[in-house]
C-alpha atoms as a PDB file:
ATOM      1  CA  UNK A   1       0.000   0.000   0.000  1.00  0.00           C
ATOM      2  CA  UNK A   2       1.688   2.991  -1.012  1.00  0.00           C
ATOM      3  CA  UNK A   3      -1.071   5.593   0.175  1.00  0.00           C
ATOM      4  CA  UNK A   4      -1.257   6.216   3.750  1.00  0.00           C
ATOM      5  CA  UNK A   5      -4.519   4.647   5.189  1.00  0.00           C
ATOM      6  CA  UNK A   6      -6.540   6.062   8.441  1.00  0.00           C
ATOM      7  CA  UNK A   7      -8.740   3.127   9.793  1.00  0.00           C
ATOM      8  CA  UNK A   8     -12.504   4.130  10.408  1.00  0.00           C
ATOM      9  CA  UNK A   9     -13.841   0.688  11.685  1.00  0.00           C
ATOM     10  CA  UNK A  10     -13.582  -3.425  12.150  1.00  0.00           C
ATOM     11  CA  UNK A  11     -16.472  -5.374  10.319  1.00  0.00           C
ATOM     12  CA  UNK A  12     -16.511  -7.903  12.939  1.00  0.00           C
ATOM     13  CA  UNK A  13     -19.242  -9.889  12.242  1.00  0.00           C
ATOM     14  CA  UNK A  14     -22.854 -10.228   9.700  1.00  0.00           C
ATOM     15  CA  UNK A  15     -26.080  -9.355  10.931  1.00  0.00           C
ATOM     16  CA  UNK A  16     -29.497 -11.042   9.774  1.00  0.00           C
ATOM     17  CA  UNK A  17     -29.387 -12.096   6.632  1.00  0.00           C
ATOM     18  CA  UNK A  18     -29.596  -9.593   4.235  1.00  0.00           C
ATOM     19  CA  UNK A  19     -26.460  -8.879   3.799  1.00  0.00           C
ATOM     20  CA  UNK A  20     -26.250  -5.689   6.696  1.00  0.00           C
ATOM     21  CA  UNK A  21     -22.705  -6.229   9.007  1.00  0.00           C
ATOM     22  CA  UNK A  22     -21.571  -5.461  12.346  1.00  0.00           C
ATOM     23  CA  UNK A  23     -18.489  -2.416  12.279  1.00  0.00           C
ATOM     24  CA  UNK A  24     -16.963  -1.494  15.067  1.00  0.00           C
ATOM     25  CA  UNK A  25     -16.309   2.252  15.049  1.00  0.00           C
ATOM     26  CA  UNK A  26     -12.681   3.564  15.191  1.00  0.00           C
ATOM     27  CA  UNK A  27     -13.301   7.311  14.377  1.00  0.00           C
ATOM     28  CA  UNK A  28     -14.495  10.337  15.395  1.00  0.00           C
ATOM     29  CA  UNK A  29     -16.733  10.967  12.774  1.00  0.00           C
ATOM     30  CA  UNK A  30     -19.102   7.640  12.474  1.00  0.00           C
ATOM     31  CA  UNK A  31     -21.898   9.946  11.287  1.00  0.00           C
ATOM     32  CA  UNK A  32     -19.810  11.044   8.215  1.00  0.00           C
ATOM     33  CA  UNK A  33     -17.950   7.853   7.856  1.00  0.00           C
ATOM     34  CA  UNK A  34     -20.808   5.448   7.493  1.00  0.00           C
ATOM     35  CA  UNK A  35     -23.512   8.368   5.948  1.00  0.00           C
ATOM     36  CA  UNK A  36     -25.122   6.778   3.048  1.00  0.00           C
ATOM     37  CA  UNK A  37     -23.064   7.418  -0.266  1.00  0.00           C
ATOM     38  CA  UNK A  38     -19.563   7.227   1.796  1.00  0.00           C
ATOM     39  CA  UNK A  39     -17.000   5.469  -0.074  1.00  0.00           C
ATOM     40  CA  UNK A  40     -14.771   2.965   2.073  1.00  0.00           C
ATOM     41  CA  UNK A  41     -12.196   0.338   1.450  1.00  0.00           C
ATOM     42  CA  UNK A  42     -12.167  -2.962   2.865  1.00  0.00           C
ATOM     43  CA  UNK A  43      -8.803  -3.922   3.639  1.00  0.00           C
ATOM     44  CA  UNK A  44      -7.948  -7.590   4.709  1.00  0.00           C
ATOM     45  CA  UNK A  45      -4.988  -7.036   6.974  1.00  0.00           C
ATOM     46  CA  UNK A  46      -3.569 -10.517   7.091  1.00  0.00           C
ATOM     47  CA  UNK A  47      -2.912 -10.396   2.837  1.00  0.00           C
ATOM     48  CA  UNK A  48      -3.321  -6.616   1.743  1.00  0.00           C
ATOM     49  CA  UNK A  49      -6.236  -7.712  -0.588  1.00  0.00           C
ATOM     50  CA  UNK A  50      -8.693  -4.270  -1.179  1.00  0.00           C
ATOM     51  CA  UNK A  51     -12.094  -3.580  -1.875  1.00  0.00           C
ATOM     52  CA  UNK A  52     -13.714  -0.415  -2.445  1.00  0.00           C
ATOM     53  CA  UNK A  53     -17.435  -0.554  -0.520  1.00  0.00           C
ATOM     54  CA  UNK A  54     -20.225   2.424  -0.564  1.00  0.00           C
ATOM     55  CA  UNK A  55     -22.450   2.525   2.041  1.00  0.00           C
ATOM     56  CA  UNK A  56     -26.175   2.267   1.506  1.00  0.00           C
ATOM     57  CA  UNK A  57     -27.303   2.832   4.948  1.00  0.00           C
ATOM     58  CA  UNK A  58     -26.166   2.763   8.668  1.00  0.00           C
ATOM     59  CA  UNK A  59     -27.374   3.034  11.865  1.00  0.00           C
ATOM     60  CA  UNK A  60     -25.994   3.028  15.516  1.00  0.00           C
ATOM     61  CA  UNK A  61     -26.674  -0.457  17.327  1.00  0.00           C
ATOM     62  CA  UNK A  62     -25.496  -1.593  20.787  1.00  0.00           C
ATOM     63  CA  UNK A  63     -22.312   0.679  20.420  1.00  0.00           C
ATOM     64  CA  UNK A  64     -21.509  -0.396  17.113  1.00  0.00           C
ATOM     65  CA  UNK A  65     -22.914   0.139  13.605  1.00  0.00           C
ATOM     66  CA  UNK A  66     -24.592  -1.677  11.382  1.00  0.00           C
ATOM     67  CA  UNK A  67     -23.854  -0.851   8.092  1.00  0.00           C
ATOM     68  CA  UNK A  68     -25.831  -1.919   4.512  1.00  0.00           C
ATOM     69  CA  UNK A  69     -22.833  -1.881   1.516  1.00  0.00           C
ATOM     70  CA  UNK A  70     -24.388  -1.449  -2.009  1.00  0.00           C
ATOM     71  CA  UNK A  71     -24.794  -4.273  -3.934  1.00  0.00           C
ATOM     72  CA  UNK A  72     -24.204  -6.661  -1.018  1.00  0.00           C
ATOM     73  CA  UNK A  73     -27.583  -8.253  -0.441  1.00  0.00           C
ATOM     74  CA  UNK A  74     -27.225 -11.659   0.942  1.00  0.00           C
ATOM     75  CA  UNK A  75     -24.864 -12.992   4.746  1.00  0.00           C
ATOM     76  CA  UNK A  76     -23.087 -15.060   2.351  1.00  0.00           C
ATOM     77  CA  UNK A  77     -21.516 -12.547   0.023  1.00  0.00           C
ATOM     78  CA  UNK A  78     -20.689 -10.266   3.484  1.00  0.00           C
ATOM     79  CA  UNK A  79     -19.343 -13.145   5.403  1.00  0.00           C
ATOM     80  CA  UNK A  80     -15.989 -13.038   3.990  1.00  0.00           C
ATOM     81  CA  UNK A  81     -14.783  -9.920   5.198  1.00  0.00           C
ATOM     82  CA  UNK A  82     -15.813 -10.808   9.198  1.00  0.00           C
ATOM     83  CA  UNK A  83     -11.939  -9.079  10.124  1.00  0.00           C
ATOM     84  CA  UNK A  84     -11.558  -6.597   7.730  1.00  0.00           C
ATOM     85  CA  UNK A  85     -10.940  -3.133   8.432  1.00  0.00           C
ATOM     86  CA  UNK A  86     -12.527  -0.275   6.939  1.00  0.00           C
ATOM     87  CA  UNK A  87     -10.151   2.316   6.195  1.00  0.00           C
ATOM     88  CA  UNK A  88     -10.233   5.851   4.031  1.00  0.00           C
ATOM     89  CA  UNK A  89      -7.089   7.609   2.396  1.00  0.00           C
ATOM     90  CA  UNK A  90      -4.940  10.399   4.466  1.00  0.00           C
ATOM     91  CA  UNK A  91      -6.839  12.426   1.651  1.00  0.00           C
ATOM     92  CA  UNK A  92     -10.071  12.211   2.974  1.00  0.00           C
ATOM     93  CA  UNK A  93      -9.198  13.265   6.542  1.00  0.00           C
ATOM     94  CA  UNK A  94     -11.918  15.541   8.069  1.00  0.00           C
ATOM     95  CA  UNK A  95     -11.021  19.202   8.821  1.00  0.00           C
ATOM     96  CA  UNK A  96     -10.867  19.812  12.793  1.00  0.00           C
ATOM     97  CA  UNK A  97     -11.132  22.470  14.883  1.00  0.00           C
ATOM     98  CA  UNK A  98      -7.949  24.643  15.929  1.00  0.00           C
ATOM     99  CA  UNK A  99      -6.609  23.307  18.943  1.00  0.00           C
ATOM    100  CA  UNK A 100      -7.476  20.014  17.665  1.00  0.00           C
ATOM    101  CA  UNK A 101      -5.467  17.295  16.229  1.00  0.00           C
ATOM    102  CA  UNK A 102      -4.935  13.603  14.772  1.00  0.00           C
ATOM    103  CA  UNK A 103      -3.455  11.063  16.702  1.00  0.00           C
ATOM    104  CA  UNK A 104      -0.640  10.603  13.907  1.00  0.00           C
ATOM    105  CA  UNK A 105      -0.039  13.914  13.531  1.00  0.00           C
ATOM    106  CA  UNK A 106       1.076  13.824  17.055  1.00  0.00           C
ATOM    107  CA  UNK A 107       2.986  10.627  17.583  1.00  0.00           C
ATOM    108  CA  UNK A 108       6.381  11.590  17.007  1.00  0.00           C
ATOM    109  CA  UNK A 109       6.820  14.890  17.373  1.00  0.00           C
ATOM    110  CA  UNK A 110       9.394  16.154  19.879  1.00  0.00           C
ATOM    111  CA  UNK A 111       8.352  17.958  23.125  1.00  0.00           C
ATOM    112  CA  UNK A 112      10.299  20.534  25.433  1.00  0.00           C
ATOM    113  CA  UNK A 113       9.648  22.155  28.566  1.00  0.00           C
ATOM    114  CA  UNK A 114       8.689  25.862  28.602  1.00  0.00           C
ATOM    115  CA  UNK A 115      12.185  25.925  30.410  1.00  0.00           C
ATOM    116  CA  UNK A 116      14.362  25.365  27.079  1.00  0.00           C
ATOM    117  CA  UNK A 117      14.422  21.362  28.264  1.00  0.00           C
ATOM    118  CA  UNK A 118      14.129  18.513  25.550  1.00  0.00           C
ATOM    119  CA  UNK A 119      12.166  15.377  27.338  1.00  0.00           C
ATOM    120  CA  UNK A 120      11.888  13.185  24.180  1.00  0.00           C
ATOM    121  CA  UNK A 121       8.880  12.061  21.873  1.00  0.00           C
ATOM    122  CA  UNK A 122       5.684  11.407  21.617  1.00  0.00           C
ATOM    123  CA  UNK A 123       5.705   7.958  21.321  1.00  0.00           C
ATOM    124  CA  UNK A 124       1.864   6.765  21.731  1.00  0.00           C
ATOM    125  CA  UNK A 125      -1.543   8.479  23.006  1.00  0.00           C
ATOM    126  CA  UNK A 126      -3.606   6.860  25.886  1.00  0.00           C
ATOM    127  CA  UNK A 127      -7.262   7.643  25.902  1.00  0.00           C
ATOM    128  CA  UNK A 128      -8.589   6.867  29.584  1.00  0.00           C
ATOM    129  CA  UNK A 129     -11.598   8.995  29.824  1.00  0.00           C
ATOM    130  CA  UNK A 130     -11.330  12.423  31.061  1.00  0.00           C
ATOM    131  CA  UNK A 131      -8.417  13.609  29.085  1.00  0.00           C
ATOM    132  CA  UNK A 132      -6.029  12.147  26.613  1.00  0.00           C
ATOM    133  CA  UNK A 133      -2.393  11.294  27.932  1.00  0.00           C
ATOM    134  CA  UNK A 134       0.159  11.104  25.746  1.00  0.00           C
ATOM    135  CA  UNK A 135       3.069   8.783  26.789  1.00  0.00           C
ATOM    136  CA  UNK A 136       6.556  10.695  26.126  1.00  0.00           C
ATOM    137  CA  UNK A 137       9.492   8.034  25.647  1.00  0.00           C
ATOM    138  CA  UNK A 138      12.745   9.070  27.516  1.00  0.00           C
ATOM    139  CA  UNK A 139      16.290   8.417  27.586  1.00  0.00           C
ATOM    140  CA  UNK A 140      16.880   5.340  28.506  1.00  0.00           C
ATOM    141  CA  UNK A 141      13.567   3.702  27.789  1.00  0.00           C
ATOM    142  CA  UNK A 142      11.540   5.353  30.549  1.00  0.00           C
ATOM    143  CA  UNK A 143       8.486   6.751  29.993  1.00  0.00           C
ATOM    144  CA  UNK A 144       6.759   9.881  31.097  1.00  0.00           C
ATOM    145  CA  UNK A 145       2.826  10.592  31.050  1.00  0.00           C
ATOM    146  CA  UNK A 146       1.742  14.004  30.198  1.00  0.00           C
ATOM    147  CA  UNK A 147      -2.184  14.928  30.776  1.00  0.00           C
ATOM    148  CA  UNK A 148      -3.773  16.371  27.811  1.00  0.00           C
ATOM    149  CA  UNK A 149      -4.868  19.720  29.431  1.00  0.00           C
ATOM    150  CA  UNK A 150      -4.397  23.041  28.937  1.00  0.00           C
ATOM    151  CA  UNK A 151      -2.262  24.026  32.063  1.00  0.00           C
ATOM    152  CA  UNK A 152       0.212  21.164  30.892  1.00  0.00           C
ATOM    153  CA  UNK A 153       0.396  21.451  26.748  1.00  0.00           C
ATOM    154  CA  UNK A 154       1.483  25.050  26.047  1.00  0.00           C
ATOM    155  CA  UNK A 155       1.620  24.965  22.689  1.00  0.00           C
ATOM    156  CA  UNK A 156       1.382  22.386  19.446  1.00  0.00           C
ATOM    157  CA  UNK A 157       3.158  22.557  16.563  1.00  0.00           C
ATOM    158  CA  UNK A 158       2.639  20.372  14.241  1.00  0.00           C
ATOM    159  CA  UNK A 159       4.399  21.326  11.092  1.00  0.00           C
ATOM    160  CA  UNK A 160       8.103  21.704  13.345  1.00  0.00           C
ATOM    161  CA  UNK A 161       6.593  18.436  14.567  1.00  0.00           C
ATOM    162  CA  UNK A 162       7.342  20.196  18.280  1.00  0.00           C
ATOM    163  CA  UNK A 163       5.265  20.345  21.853  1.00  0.00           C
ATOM    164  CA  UNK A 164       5.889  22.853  24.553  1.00  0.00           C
ATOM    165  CA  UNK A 165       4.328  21.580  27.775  1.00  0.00           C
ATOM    166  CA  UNK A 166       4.719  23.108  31.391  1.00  0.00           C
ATOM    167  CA  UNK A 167       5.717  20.490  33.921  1.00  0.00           C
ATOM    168  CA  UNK A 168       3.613  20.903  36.926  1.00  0.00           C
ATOM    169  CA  UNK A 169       4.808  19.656  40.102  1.00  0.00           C
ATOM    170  CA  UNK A 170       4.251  16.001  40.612  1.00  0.00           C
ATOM    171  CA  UNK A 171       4.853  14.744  37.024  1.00  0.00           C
ATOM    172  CA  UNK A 172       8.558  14.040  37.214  1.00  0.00           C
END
């Protein structure tokens, strides 16, 4: 795959037998995502293979989504792809708000202190519930958590690929 790929959902399993399957959401934006007309690609992880799917209809079930493809009519032409993900191209990324960002755009990028001191990189984001925490690696393979909010993370940029945070006391 030489086109970077943003995963949207799992299709995890069929329901009834009309051809409608079971996605598990992975995005933001499920409402755009799986909106009649939306063009998705199938992608079957384990050999590459990739199938271009439009959505006929959707609708939010039990935390998950079930989700009508056009042309797909019958559980035995959907059961195939239980396991696939859904996934759109970089290209088709959904504008957000200023102030907020994409998980890849921030994995990686370098932070310092509002002191002048590098700590390392971003090197993965934890979602717990009230606030994201993004896990910094160190030297020497430690690791230090940073809260996602507003009296830690100073400033974000992501075209230097750089994060200014303020270390309150109690972090370190």
């Amino acid at each position: 795959m030489d086109q970077q790929w943003l995963s949207v959902g799992k299709l995890v399993n069929t329901h009834g037998i009309r051809g409608e399957v079971k996605i598990v959401s992975q995005t933001d934006f499920p409402e755009e995502r799986f909106a009649p007309k939306s063009v998705l690609t199938l992608v079957n992880e384990e050999n590459g293979q990739q199938l271009e799917v439009e959505v006929l209809s959707a609708r939010e079930h039990k935390g998950m989504y079930i989700v009508k493809l056009l042309g797909y009519d019958n559980i035995n032409e959907v059961e195939k792809f239980k396991g696939w993900a859904l996934k759109v191209t970089k290209d088709n990324m959904v504008d957000l708000d200023e102030g907020e960002y994409y998980h890849h755009q921030i994995i990686g990028c370098n932070v310092v202190t509002d002191e002048g001191k590098e700590l390392g990189v971003i090197t993965e984001i934890l979602v717990p519930g009230a606030n994201d925490v993004w896990v910094i690696g160190l030297p020497k393979g430690k690791q230090l958590l940073i809260p996602v909010i507003d009296d830690v993370v100073l400033n974000v940029d992501i075209p230097n690929k750089t994060v200014k945070v303020h270390l309150m006391e109690g972090l370190i």
